[in-house]
PDB file of N, CA and C in Angstrom:
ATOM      1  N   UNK A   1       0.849  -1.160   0.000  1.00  0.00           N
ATOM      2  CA  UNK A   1       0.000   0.000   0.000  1.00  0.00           C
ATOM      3  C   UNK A   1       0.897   1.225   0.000  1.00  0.00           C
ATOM      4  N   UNK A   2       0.697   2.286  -0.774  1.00  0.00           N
ATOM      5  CA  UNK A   2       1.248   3.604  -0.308  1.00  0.00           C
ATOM      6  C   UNK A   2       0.076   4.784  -0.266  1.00  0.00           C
ATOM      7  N   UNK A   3       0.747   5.815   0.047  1.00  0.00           N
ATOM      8  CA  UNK A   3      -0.252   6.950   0.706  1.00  0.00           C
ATOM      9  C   UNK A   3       0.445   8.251   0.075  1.00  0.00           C
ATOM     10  N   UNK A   4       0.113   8.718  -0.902  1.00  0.00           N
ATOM     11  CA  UNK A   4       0.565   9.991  -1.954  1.00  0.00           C
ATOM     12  C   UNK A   4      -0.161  10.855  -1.022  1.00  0.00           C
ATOM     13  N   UNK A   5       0.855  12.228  -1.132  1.00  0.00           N
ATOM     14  CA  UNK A   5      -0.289  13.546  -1.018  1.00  0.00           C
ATOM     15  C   UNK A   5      -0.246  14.503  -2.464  1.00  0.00           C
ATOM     16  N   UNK A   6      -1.168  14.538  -2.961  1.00  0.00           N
ATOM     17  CA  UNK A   6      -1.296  14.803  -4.628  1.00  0.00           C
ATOM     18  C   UNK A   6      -1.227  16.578  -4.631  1.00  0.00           C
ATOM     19  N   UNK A   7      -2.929  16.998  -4.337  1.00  0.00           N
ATOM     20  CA  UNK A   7      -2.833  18.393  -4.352  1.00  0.00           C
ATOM     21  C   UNK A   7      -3.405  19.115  -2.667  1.00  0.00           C
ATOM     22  N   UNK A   8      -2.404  20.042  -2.684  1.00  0.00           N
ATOM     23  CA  UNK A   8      -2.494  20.450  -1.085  1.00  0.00           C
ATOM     24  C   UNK A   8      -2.653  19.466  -0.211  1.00  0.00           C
ATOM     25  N   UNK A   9      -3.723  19.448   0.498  1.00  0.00           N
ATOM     26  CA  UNK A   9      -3.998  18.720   1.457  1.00  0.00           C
ATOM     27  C   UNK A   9      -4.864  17.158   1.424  1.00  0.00           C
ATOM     28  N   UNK A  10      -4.746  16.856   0.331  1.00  0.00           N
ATOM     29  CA  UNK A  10      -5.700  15.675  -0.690  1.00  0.00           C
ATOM     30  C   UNK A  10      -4.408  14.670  -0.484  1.00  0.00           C
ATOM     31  N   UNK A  11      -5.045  13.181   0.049  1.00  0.00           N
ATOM     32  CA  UNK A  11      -3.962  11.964  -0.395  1.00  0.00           C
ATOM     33  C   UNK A  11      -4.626  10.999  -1.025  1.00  0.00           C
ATOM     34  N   UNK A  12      -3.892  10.307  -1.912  1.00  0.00           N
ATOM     35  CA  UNK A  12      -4.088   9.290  -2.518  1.00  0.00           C
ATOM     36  C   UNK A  12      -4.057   7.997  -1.846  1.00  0.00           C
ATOM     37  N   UNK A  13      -4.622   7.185  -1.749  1.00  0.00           N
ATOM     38  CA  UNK A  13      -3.966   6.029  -1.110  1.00  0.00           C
ATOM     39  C   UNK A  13      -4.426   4.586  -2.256  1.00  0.00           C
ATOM     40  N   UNK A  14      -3.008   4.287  -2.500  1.00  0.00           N
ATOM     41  CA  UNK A  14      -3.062   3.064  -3.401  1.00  0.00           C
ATOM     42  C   UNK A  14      -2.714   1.433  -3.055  1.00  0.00           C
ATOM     43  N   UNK A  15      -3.366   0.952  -3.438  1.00  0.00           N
ATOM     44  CA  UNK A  15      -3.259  -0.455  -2.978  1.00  0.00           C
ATOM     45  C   UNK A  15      -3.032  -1.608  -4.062  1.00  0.00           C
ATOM     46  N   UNK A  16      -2.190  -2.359  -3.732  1.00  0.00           N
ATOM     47  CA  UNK A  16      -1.443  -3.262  -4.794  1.00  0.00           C
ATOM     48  C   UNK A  16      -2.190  -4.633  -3.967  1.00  0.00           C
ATOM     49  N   UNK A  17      -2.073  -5.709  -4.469  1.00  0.00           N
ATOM     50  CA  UNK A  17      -2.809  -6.684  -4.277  1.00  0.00           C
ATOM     51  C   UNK A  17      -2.479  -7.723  -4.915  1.00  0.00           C
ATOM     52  N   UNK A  18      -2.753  -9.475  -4.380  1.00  0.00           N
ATOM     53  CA  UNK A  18      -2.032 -10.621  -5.894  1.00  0.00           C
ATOM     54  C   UNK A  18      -3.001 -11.592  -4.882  1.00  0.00           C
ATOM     55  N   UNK A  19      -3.933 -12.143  -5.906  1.00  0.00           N
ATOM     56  CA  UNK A  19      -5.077 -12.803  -5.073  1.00  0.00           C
ATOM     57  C   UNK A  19      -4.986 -14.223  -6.723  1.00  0.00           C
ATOM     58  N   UNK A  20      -6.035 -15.352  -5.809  1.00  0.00           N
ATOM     59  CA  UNK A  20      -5.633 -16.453  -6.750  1.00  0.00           C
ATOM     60  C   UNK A  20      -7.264 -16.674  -6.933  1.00  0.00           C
ATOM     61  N   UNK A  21      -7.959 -16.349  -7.442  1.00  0.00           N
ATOM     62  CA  UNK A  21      -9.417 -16.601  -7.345  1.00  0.00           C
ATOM     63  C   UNK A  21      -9.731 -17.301  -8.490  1.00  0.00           C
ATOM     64  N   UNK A  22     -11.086 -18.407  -8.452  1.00  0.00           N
ATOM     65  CA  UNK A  22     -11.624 -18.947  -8.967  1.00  0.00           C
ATOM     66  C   UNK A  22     -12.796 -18.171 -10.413  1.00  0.00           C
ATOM     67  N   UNK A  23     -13.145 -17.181 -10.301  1.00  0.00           N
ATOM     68  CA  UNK A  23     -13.874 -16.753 -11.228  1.00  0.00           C
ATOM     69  C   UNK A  23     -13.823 -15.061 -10.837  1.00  0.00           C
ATOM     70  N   UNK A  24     -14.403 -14.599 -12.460  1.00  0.00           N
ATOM     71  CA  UNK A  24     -14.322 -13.516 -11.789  1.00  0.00           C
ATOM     72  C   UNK A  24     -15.283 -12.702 -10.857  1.00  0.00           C
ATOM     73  N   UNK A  25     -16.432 -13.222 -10.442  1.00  0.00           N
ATOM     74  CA  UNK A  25     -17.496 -12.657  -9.673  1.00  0.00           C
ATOM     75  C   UNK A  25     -16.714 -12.970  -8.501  1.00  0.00           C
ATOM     76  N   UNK A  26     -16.142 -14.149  -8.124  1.00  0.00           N
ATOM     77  CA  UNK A  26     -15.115 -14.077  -6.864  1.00  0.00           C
ATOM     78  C   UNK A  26     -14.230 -13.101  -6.620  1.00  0.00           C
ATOM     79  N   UNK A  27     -13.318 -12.434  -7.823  1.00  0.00           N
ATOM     80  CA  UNK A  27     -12.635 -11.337  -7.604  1.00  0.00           C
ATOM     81  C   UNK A  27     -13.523  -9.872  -7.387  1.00  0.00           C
ATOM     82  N   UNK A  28     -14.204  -9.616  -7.957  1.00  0.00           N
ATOM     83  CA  UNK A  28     -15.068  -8.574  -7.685  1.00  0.00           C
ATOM     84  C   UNK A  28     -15.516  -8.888  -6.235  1.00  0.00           C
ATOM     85  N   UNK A  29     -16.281  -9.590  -5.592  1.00  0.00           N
ATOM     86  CA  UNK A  29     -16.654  -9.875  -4.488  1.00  0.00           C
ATOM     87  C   UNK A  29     -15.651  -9.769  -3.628  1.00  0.00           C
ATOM     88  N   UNK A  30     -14.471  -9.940  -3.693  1.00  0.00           N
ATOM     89  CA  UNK A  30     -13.498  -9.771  -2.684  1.00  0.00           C
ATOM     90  C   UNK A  30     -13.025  -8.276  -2.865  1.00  0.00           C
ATOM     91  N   UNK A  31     -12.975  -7.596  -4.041  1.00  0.00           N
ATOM     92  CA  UNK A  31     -12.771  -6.103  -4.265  1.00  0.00           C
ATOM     93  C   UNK A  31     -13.763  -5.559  -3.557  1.00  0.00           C
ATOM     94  N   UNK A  32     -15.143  -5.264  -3.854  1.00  0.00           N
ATOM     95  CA  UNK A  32     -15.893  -5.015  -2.995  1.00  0.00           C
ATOM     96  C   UNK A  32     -16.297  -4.885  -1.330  1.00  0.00           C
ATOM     97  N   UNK A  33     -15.465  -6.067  -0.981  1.00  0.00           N
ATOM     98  CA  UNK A  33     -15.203  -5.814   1.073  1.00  0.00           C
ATOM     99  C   UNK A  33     -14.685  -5.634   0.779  1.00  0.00           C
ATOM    100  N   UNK A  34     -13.447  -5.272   0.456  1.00  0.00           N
ATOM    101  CA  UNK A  34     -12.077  -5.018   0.337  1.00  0.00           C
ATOM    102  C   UNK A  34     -12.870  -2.996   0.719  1.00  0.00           C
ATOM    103  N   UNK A  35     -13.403  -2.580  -0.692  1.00  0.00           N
ATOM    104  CA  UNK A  35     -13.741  -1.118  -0.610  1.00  0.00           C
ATOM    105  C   UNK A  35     -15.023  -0.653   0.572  1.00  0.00           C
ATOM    106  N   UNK A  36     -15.722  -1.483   1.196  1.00  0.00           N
ATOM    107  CA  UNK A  36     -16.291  -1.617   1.947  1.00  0.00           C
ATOM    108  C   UNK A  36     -15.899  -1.148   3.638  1.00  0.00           C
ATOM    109  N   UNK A  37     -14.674  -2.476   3.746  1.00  0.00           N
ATOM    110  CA  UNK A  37     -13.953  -1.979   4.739  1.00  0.00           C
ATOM    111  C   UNK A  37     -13.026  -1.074   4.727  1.00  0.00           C
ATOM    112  N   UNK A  38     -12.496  -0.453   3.688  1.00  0.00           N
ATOM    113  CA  UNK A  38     -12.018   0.961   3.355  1.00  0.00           C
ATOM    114  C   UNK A  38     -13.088   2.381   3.836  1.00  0.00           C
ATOM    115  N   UNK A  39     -14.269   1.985   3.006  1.00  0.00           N
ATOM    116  CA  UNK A  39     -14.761   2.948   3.245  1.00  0.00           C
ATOM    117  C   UNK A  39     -15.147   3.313   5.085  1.00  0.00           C
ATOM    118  N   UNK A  40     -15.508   1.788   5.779  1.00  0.00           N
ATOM    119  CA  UNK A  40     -15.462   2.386   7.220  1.00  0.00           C
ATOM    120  C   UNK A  40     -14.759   2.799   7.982  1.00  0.00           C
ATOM    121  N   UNK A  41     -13.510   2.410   7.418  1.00  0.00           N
ATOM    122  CA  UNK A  41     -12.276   2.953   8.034  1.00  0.00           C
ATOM    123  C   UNK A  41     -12.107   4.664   7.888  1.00  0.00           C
ATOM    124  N   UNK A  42     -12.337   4.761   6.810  1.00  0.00           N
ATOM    125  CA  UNK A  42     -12.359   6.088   6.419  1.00  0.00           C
ATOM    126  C   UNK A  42     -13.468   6.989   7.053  1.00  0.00           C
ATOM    127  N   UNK A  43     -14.625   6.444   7.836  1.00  0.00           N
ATOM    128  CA  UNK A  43     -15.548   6.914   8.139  1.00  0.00           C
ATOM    129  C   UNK A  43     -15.539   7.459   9.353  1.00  0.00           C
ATOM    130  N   UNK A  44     -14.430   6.368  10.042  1.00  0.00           N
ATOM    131  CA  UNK A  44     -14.132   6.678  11.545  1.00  0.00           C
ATOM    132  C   UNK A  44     -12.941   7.389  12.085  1.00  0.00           C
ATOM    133  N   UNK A  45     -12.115   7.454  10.753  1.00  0.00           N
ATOM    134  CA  UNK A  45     -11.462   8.660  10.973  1.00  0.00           C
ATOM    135  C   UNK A  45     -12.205   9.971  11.166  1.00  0.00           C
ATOM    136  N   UNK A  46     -12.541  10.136  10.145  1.00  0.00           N
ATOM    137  CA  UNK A  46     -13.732  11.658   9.511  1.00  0.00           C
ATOM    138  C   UNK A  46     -14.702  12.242  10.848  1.00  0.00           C
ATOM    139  N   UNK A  47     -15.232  10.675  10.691  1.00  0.00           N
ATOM    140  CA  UNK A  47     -16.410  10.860  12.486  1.00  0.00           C
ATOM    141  C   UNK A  47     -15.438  11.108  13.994  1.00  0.00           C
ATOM    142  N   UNK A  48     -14.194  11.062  13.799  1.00  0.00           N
ATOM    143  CA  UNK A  48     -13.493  10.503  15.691  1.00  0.00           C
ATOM    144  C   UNK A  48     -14.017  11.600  16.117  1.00  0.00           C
ATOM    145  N   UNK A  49     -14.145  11.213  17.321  1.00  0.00           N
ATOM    146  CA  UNK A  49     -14.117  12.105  18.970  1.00  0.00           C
ATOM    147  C   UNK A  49     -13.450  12.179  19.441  1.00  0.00           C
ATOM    148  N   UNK A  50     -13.261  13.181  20.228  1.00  0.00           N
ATOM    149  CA  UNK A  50     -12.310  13.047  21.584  1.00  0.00           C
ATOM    150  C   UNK A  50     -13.198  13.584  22.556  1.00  0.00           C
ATOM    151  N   UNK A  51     -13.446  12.466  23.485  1.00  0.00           N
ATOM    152  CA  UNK A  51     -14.014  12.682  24.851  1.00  0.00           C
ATOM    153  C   UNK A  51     -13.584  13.176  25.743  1.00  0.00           C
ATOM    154  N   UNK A  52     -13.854  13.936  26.204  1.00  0.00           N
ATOM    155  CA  UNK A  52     -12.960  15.236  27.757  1.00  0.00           C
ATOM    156  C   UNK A  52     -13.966  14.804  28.577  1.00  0.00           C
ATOM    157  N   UNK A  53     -13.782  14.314  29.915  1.00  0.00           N
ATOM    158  CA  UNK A  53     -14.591  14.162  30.972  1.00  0.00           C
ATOM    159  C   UNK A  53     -14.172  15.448  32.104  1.00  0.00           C
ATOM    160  N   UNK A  54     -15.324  15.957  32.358  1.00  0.00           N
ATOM    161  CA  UNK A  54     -15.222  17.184  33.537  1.00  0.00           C
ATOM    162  C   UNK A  54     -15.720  17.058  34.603  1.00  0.00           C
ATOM    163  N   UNK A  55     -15.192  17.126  35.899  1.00  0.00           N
ATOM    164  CA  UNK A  55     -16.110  17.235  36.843  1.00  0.00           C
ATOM    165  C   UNK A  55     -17.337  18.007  37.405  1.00  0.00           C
ATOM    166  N   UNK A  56     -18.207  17.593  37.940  1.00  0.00           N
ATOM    167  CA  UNK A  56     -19.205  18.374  38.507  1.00  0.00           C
ATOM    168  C   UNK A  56     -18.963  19.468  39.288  1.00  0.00           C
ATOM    169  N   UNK A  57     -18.051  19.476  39.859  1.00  0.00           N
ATOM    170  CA  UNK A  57     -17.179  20.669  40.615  1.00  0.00           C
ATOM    171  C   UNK A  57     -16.385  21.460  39.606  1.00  0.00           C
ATOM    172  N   UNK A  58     -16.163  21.535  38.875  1.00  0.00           N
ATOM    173  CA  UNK A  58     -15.304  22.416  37.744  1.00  0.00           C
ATOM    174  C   UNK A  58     -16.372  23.810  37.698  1.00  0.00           C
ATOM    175  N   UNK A  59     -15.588  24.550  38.058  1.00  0.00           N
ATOM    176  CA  UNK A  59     -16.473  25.926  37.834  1.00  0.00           C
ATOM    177  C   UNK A  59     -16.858  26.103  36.701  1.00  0.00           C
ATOM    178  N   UNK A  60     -17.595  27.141  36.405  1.00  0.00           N
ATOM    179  CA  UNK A  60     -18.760  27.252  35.593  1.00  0.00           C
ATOM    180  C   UNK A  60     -17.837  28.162  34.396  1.00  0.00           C
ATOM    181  N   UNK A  61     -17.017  29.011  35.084  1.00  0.00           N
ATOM    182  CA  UNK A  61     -15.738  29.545  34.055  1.00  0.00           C
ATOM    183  C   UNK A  61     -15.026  28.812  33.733  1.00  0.00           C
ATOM    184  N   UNK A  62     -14.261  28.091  34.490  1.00  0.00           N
ATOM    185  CA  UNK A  62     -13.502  27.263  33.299  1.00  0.00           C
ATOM    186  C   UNK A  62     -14.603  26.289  32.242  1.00  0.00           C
ATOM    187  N   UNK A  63     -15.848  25.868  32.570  1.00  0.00           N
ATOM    188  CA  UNK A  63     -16.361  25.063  31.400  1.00  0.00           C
ATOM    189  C   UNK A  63     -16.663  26.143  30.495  1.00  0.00           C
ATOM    190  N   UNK A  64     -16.868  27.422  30.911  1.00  0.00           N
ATOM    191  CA  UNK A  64     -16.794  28.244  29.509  1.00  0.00           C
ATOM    192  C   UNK A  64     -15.874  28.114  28.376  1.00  0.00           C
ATOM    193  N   UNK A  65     -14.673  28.301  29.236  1.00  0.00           N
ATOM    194  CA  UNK A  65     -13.214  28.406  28.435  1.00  0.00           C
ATOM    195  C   UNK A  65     -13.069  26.925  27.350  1.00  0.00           C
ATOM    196  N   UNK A  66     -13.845  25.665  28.109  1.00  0.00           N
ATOM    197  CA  UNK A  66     -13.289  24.345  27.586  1.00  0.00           C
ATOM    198  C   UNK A  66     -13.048  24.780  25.795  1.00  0.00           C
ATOM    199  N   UNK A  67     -14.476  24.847  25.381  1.00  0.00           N
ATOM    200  CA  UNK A  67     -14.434  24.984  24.079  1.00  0.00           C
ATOM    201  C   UNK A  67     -13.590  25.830  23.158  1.00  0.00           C
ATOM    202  N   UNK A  68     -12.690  26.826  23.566  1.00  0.00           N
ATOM    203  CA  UNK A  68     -11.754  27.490  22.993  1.00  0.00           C
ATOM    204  C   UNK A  68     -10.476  27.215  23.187  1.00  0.00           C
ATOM    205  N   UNK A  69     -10.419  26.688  25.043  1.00  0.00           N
ATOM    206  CA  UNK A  69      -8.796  26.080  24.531  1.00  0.00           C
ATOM    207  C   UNK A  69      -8.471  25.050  24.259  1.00  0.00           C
ATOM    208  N   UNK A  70      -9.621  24.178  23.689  1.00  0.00           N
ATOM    209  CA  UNK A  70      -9.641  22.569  23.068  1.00  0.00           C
ATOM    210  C   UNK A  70      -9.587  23.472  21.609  1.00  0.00           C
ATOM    211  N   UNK A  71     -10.256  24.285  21.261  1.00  0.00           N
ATOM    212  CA  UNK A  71      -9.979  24.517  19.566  1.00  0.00           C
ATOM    213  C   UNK A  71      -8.590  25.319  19.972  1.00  0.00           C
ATOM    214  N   UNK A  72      -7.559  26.027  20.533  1.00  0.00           N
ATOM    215  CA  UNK A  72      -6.198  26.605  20.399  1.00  0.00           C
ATOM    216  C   UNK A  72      -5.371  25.275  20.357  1.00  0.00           C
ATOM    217  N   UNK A  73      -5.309  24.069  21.302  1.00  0.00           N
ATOM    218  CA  UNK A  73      -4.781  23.265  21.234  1.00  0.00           C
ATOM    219  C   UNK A  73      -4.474  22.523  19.830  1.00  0.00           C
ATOM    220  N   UNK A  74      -6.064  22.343  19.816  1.00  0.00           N
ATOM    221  CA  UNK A  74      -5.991  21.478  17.983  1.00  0.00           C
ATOM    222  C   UNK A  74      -5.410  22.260  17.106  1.00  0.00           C
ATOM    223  N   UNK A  75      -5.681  23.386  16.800  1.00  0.00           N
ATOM    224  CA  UNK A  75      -4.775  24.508  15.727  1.00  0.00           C
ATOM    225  C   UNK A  75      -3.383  24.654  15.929  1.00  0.00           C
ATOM    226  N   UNK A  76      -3.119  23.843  17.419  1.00  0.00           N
ATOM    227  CA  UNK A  76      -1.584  23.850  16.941  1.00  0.00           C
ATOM    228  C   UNK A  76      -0.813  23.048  16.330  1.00  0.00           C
ATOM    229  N   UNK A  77      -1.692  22.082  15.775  1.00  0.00           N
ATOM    230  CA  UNK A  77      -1.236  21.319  14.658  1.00  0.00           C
ATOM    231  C   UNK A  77      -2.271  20.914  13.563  1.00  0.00           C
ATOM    232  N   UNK A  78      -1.125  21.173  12.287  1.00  0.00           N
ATOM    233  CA  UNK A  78      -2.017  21.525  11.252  1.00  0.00           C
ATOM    234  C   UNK A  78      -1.790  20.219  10.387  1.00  0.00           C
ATOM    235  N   UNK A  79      -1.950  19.276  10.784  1.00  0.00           N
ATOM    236  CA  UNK A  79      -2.723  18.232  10.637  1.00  0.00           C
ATOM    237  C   UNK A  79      -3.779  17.655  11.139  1.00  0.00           C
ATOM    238  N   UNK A  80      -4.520  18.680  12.193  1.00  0.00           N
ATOM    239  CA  UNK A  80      -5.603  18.228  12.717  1.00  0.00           C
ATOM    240  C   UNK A  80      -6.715  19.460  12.215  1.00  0.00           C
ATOM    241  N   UNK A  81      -8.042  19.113  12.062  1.00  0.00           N
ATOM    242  CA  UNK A  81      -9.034  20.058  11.181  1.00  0.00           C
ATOM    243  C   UNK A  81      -9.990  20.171  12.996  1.00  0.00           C
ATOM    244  N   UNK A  82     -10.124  21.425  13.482  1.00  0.00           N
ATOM    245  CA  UNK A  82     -11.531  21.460  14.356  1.00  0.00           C
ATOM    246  C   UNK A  82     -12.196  21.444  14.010  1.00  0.00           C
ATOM    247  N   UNK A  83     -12.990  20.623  14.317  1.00  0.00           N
ATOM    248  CA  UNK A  83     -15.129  20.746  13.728  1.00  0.00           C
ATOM    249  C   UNK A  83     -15.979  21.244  14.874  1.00  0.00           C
ATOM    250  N   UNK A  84     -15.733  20.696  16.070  1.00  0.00           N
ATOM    251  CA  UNK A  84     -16.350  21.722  17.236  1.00  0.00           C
ATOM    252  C   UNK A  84     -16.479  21.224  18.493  1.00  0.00           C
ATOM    253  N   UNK A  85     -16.761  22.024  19.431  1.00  0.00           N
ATOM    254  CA  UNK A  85     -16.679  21.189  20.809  1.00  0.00           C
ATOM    255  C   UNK A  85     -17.605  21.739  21.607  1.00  0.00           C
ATOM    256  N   UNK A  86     -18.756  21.251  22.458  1.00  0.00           N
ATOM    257  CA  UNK A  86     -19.465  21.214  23.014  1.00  0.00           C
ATOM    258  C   UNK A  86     -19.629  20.081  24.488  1.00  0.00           C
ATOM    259  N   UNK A  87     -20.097  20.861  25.347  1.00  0.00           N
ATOM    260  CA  UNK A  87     -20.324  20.423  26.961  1.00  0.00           C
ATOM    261  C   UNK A  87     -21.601  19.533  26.613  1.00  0.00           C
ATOM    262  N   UNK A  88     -21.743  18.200  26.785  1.00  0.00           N
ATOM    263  CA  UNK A  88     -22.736  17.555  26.392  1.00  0.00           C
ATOM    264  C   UNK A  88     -23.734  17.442  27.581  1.00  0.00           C
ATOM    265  N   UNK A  89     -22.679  17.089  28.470  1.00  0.00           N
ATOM    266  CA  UNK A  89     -23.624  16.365  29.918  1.00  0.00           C
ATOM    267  C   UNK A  89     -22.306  16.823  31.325  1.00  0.00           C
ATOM    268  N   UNK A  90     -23.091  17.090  32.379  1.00  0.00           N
ATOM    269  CA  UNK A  90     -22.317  17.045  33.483  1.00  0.00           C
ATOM    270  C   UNK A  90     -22.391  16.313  34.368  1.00  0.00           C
ATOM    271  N   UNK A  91     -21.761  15.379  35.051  1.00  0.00           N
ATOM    272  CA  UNK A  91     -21.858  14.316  35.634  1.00  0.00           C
ATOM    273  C   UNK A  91     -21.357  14.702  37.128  1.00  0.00           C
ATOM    274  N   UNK A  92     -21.928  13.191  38.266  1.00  0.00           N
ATOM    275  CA  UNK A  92     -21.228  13.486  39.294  1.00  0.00           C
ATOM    276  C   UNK A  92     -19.705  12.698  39.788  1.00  0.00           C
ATOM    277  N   UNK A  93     -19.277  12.252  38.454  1.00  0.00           N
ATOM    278  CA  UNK A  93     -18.461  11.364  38.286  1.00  0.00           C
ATOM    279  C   UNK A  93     -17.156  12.327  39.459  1.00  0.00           C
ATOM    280  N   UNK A  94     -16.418  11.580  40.448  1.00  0.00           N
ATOM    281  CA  UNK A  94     -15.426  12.016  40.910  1.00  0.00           C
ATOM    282  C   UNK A  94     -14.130  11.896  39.966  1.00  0.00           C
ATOM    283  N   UNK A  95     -13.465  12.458  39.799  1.00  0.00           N
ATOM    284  CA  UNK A  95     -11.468  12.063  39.120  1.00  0.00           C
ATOM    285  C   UNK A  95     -10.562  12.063  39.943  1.00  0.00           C
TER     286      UNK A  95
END
């Protein structure tokens, strides 16, 4: 397998392969999961999370702040894209 980066921020990723199959609806059928499980892989990159757990005691200012210095952090590397961050739930979970 290799992994090109073509234009700007766009990669290629190519895959070489040597399979011994019986017909060709067998080879297609194995191409097919093959792009299948590509594509979920690719899905769960695109979709990840990152879960921050906060305490119930965390003041009410710093959960303001969470969402901006989780996006300064990520911008400091520019291989990572922010999409957004939000306080979902507050728990009485101790840490």
């Amino acid at each position: 397998m290799d992994i090109e980066q073509n234009l700007g921020s766009e990669l290629a990723i190519i895959g070489f392969g040597c399979g011994d199959f019986c017909s060709w609806s067998d080879h297609l059928e194995m191409r097919k999961s093959l792009f299948v499980r590509l594509r979920r892989m690719l899905t769960q990159v695109l979709m990840f999370r990152v879960l921050l757990r906060v305490s119930y005691q965390t003041s009410s200012e710093v959960r303001a702040r969470i969402p901006n210095d989780h996006r300064e952090l990520v911008l400091c590397n520019d291989l990572i894209k922010f999409g957004s961050c939000e306080l979902l739930k507050i728990s009485t979970l101790q840490l």
